[in-house]
C-alpha atoms as a PDB file:
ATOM      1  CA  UNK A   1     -40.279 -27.315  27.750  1.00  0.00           C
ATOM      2  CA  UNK A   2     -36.563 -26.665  26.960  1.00  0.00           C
ATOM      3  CA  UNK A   3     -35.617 -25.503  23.262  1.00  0.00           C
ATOM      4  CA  UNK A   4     -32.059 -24.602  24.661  1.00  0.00           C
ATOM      5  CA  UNK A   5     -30.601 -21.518  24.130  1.00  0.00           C
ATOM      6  CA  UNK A   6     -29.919 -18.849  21.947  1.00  0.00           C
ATOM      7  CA  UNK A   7     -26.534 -17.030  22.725  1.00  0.00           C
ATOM      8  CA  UNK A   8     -26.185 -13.336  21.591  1.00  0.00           C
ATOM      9  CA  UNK A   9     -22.832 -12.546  20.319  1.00  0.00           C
ATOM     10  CA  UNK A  10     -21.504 -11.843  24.010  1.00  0.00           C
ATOM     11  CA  UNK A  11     -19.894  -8.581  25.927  1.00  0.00           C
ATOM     12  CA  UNK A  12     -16.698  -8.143  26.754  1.00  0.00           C
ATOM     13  CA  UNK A  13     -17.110  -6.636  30.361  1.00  0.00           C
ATOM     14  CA  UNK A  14     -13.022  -7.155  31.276  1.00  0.00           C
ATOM     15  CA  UNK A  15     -10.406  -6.253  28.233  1.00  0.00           C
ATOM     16  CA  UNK A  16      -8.217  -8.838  28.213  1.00  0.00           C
ATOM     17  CA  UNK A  17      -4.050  -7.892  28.924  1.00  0.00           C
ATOM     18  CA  UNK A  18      -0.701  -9.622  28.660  1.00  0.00           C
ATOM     19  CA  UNK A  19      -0.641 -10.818  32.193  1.00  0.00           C
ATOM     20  CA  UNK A  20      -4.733 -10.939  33.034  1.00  0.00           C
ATOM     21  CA  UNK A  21      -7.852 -12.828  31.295  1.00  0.00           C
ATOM     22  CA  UNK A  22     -10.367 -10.886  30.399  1.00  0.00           C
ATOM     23  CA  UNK A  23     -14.129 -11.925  30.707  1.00  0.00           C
ATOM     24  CA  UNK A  24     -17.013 -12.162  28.656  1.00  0.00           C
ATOM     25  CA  UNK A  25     -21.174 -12.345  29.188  1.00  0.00           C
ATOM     26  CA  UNK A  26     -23.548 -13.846  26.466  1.00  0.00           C
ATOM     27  CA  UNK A  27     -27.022 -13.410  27.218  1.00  0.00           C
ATOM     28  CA  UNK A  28     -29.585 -16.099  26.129  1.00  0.00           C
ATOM     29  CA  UNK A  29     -32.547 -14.397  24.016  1.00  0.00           C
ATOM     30  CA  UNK A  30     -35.327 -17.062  24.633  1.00  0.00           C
ATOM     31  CA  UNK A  31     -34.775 -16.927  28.678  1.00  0.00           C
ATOM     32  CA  UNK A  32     -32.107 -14.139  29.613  1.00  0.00           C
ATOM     33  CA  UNK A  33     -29.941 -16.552  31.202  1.00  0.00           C
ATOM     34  CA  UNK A  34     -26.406 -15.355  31.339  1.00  0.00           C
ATOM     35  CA  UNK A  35     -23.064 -17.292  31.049  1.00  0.00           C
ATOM     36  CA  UNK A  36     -19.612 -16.027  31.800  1.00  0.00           C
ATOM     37  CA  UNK A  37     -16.092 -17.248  29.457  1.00  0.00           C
ATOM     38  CA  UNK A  38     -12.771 -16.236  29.324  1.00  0.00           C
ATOM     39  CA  UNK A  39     -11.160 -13.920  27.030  1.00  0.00           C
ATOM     40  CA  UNK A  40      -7.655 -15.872  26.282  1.00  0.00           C
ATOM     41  CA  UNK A  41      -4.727 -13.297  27.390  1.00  0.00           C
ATOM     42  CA  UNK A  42      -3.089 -10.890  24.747  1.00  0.00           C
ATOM     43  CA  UNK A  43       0.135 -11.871  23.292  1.00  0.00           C
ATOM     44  CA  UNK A  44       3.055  -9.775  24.230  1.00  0.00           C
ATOM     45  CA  UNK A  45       4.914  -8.081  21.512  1.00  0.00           C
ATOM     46  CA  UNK A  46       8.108  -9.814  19.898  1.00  0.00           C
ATOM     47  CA  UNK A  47      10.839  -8.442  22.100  1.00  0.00           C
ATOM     48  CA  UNK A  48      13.399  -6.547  19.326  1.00  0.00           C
ATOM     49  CA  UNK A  49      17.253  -8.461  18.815  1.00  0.00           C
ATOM     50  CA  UNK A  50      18.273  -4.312  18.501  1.00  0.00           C
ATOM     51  CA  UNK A  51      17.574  -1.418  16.984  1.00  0.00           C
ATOM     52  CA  UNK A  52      17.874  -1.310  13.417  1.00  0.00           C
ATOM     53  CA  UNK A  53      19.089   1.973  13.169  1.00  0.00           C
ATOM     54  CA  UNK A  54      22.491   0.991  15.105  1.00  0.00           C
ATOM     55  CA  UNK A  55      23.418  -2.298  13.363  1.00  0.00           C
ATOM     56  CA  UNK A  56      26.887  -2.314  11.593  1.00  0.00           C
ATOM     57  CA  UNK A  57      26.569  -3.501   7.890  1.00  0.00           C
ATOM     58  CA  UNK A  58      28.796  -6.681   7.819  1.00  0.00           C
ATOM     59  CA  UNK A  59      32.855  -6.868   7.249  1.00  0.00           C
ATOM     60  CA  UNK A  60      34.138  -7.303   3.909  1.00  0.00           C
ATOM     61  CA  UNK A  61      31.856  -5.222   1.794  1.00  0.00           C
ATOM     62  CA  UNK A  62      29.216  -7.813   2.178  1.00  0.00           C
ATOM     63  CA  UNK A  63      25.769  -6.648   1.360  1.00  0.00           C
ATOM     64  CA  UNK A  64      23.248  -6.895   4.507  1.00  0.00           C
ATOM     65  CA  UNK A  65      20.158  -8.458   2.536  1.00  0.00           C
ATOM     66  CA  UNK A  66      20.912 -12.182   1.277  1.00  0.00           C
ATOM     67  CA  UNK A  67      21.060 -12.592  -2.125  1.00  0.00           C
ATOM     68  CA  UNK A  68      17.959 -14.557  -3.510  1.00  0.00           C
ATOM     69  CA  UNK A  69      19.097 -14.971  -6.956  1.00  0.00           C
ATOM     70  CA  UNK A  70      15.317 -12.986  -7.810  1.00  0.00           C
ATOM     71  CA  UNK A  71      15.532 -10.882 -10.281  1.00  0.00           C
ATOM     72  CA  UNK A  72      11.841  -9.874 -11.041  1.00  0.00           C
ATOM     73  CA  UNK A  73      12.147  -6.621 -10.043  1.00  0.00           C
ATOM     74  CA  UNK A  74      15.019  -5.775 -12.178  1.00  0.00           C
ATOM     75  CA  UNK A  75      13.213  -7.523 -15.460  1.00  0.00           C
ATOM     76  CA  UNK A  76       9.724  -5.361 -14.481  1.00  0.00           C
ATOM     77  CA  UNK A  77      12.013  -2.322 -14.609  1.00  0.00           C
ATOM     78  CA  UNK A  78      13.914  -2.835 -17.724  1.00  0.00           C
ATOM     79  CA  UNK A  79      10.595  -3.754 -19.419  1.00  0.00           C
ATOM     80  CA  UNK A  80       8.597  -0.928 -18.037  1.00  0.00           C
ATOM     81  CA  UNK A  81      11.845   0.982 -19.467  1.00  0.00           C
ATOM     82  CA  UNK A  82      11.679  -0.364 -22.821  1.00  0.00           C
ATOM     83  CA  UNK A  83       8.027   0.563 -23.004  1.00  0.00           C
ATOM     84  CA  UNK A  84       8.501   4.375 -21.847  1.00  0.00           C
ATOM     85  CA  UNK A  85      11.201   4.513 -24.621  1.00  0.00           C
ATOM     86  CA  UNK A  86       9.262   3.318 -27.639  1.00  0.00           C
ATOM     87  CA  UNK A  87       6.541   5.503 -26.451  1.00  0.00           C
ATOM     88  CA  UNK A  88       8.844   8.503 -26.455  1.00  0.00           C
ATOM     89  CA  UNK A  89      10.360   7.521 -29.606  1.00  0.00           C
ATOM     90  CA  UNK A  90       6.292   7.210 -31.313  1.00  0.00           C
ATOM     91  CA  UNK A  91       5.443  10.340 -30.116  1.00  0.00           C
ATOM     92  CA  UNK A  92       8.573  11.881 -31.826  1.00  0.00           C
ATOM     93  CA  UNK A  93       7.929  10.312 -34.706  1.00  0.00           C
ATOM     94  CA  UNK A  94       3.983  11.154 -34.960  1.00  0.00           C
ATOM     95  CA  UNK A  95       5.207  15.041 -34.149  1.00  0.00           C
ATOM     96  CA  UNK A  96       7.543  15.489 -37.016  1.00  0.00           C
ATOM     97  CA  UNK A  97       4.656  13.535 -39.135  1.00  0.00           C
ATOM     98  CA  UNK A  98       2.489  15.951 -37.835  1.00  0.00           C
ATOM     99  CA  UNK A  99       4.506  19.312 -38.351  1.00  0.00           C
ATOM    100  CA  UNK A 100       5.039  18.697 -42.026  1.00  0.00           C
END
């Protein structure tokens, strides 16, 4: 009687490149049968508009990055800042407490 088959997880037998399809074998556990599928072709790499290290920055002083009007960064810095200082000025405090 048929109770259809079990496919293993399949091996690749032909790596797969940009301009070829590469092949793959499964192997049925309850009767050994085999079956064949493709391997879909690999996808070139993004072709590069230049390289970076040879672009001109743009006329007029402009800066190269767009402006996104986020200033997170700068905020995390100032606080992280603000923390460092009151530490400092804690510890100076505690060490002429201490020296007295």
């Amino acid at each position: 009687e048929a109770t259809g088959h079990t496919w293993d997880e399949g091996v690749v037998t032909t790596e797969p490149t940009t301009d070829a399809e590469g092949e793959k074998i499964y192997t049925c556990s309850v009767c050994d049968e085999t079956k064949v599928e493709p391997v879909d072709k690999l996808t070139p790499p993004a072709e590069d508009e230049g390289d970076e290290g040879t672009t001109t920055p743009p006329a007029g002083g402009e800066s190269a990055t767009p402006d996104t009007g986020d200033n997170s960064r700068i905020f995390g810095c100032v606080v992280a800042l603000a923390i460092c200082l009151i530490g400092i000025a804690i510890l100076s405090i505690r060490k002429r407490q201490l020296s007295k």
